[in-house]
PDB file of N, CA and C in Angstrom:
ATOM      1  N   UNK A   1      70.493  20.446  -2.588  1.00  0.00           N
ATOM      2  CA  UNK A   1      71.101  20.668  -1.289  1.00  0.00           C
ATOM      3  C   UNK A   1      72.039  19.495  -0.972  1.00  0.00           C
ATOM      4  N   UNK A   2      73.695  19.804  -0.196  1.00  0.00           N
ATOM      5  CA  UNK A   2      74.167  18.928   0.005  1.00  0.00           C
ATOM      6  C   UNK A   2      73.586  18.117   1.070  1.00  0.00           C
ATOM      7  N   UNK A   3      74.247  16.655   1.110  1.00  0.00           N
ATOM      8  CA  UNK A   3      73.656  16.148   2.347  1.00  0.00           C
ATOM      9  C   UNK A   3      74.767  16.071   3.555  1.00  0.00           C
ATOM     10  N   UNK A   4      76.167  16.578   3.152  1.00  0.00           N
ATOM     11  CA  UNK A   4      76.802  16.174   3.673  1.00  0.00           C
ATOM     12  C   UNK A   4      77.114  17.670   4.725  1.00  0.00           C
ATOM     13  N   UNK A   5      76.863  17.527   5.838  1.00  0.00           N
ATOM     14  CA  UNK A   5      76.679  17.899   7.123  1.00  0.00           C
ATOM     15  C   UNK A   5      78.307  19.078   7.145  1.00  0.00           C
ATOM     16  N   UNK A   6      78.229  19.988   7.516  1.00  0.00           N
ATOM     17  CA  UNK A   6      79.596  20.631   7.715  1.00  0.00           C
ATOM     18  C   UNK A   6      79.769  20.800   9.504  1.00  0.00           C
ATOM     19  N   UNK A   7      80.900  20.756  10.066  1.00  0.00           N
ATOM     20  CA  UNK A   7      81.424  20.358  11.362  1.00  0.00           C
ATOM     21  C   UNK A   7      80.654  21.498  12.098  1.00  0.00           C
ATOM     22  N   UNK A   8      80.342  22.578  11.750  1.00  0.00           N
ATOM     23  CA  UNK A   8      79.778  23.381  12.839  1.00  0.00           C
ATOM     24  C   UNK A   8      78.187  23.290  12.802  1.00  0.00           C
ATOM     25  N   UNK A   9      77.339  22.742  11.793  1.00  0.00           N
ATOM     26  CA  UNK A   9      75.958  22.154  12.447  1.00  0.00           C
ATOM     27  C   UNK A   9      76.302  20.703  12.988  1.00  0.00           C
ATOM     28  N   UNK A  10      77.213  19.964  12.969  1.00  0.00           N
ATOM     29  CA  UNK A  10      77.290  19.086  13.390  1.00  0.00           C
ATOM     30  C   UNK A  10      77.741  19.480  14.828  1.00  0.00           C
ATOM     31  N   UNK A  11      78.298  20.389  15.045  1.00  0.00           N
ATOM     32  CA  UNK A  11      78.621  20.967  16.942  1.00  0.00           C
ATOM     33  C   UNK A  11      77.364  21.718  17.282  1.00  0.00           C
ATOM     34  N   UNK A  12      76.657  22.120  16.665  1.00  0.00           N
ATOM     35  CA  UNK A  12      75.555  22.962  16.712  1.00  0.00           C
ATOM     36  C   UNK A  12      74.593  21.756  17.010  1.00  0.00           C
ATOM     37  N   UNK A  13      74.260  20.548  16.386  1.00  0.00           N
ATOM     38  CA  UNK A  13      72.962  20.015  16.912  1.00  0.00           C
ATOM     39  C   UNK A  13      73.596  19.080  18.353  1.00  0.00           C
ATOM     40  N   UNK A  14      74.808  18.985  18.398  1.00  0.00           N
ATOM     41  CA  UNK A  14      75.254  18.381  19.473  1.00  0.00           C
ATOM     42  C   UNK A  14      74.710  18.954  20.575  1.00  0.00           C
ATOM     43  N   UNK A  15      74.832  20.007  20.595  1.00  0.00           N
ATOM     44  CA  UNK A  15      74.286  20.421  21.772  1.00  0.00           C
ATOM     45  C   UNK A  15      75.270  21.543  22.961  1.00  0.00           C
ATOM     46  N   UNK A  16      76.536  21.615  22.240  1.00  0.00           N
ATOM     47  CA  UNK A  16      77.904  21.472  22.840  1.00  0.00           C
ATOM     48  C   UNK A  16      77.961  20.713  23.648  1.00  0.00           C
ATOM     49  N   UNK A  17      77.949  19.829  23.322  1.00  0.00           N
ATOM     50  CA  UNK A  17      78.046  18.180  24.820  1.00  0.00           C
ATOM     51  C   UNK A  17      79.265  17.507  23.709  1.00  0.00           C
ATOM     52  N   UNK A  18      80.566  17.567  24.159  1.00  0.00           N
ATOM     53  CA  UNK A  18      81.694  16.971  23.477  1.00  0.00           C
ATOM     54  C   UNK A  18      81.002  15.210  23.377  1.00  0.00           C
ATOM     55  N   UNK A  19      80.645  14.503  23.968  1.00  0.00           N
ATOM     56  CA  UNK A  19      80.631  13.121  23.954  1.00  0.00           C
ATOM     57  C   UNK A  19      79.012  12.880  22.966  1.00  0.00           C
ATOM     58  N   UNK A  20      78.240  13.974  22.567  1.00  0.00           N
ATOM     59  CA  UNK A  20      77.131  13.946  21.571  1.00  0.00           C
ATOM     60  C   UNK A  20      78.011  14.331  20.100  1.00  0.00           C
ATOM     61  N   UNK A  21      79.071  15.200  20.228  1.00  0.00           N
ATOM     62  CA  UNK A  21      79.403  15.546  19.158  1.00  0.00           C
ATOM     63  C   UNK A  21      80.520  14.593  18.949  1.00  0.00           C
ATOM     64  N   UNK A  22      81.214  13.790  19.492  1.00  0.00           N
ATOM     65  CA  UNK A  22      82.369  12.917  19.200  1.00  0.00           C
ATOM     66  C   UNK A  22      81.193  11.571  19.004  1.00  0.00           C
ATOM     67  N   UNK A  23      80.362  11.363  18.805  1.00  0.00           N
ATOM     68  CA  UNK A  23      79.867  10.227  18.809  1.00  0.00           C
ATOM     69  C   UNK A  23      78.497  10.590  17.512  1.00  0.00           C
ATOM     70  N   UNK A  24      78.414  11.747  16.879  1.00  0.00           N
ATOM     71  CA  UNK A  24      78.023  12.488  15.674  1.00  0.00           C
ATOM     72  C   UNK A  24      78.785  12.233  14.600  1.00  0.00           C
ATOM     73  N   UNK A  25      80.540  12.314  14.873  1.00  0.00           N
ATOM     74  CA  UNK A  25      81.680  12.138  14.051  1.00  0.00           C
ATOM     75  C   UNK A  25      81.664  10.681  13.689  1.00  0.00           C
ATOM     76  N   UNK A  26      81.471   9.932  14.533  1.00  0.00           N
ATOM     77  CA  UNK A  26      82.059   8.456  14.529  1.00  0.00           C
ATOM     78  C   UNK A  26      80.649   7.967  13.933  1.00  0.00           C
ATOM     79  N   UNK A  27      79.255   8.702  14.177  1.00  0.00           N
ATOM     80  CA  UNK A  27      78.358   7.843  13.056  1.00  0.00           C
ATOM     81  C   UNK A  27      78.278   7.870  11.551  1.00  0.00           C
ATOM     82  N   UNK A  28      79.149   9.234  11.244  1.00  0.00           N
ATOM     83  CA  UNK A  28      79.141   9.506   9.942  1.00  0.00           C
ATOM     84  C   UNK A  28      80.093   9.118   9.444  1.00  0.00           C
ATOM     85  N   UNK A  29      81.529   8.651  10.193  1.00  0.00           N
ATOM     86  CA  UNK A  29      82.602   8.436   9.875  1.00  0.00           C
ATOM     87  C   UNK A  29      83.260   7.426  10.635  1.00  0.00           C
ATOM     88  N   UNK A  30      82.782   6.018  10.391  1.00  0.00           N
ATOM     89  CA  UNK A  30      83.277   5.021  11.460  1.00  0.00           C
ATOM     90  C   UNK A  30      84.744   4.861  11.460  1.00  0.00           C
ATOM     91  N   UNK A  31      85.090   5.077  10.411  1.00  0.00           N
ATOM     92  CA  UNK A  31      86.557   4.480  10.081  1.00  0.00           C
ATOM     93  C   UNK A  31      87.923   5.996  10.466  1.00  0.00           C
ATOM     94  N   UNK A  32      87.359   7.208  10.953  1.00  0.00           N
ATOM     95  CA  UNK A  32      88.179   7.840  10.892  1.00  0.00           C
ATOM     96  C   UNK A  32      89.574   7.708  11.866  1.00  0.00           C
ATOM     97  N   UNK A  33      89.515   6.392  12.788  1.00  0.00           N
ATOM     98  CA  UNK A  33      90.884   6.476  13.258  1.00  0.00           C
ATOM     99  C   UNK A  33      91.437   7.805  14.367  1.00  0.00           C
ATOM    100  N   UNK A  34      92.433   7.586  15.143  1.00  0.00           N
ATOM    101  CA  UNK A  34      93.127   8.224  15.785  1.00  0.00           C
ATOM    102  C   UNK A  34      91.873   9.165  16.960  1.00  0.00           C
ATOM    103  N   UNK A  35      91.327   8.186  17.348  1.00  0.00           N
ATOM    104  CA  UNK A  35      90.144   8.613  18.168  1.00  0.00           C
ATOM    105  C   UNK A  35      91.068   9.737  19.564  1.00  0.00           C
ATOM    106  N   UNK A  36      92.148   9.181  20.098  1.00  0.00           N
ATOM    107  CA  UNK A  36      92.505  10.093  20.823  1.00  0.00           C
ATOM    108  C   UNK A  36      92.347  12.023  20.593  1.00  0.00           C
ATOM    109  N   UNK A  37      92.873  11.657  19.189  1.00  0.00           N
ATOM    110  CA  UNK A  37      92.510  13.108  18.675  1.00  0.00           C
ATOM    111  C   UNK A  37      91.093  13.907  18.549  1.00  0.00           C
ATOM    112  N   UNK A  38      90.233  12.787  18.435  1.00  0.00           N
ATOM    113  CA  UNK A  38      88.584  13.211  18.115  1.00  0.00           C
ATOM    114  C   UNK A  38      88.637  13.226  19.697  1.00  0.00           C
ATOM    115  N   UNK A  39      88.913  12.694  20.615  1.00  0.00           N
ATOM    116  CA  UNK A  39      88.649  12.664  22.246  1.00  0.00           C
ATOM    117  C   UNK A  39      88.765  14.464  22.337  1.00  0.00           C
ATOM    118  N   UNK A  40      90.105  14.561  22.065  1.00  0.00           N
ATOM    119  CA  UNK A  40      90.376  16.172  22.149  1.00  0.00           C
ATOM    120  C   UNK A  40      89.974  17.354  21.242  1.00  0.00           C
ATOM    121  N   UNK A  41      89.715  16.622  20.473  1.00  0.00           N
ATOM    122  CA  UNK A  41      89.291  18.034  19.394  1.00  0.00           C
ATOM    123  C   UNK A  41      87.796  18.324  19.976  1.00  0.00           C
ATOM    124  N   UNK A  42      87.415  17.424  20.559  1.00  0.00           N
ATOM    125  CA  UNK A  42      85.583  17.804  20.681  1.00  0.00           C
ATOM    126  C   UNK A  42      85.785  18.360  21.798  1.00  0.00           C
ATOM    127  N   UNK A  43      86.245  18.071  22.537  1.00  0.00           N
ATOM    128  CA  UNK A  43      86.120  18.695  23.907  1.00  0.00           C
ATOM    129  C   UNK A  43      86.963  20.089  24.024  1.00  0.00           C
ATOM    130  N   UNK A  44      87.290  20.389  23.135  1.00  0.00           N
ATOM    131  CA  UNK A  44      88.188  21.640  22.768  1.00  0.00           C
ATOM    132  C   UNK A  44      86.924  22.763  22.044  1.00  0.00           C
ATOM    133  N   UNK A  45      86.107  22.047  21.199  1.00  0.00           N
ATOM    134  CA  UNK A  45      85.624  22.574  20.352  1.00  0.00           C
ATOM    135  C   UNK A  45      84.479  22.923  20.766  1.00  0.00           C
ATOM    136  N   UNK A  46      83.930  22.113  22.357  1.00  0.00           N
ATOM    137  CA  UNK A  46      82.357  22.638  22.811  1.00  0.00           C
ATOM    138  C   UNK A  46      82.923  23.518  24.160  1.00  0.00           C
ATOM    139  N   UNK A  47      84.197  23.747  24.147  1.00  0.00           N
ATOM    140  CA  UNK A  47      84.433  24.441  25.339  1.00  0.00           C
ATOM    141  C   UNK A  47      84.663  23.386  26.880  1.00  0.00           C
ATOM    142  N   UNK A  48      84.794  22.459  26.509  1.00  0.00           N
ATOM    143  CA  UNK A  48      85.037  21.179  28.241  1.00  0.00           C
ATOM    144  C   UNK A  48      86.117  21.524  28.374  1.00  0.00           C
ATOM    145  N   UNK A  49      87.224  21.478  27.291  1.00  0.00           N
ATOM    146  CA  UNK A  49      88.613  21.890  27.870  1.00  0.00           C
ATOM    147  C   UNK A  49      89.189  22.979  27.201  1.00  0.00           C
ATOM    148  N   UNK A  50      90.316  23.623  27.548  1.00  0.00           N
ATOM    149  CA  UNK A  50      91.100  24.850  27.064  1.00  0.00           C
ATOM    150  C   UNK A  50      92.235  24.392  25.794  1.00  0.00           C
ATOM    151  N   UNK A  51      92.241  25.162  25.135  1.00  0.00           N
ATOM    152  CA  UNK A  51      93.346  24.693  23.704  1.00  0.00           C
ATOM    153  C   UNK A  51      94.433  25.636  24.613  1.00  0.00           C
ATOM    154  N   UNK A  52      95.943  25.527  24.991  1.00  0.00           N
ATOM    155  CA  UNK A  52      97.120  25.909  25.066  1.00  0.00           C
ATOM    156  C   UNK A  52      97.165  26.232  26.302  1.00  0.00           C
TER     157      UNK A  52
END
């Protein structure tokens, strides 16, 4: 079994709480940079804000 987590159990154990799942990203991936974008993609992705 892999160990490496795919983005929708990783939104799934979050809880849809954007700031559990943007802070899920950043433990597995300290170095990923351009956090503005992780600000918005999570909160897009648990439903806090609207895409367009």
């Amino acid at each position: 079994m892999s160990t490496t987590l795919k983005y929708t159990e990783v939104l799934a154990k979050s809880g849809n709480d954007s700031e559990a799942l943007k802070a899920a990203l950043l433990e597995r991936h300290p170095d990923l940079g351009l956090l503005v974008a992780l600000e918005l993609c999570t909160k897009v992705a648990t439903g806090a804000m609207a895409w367009g």
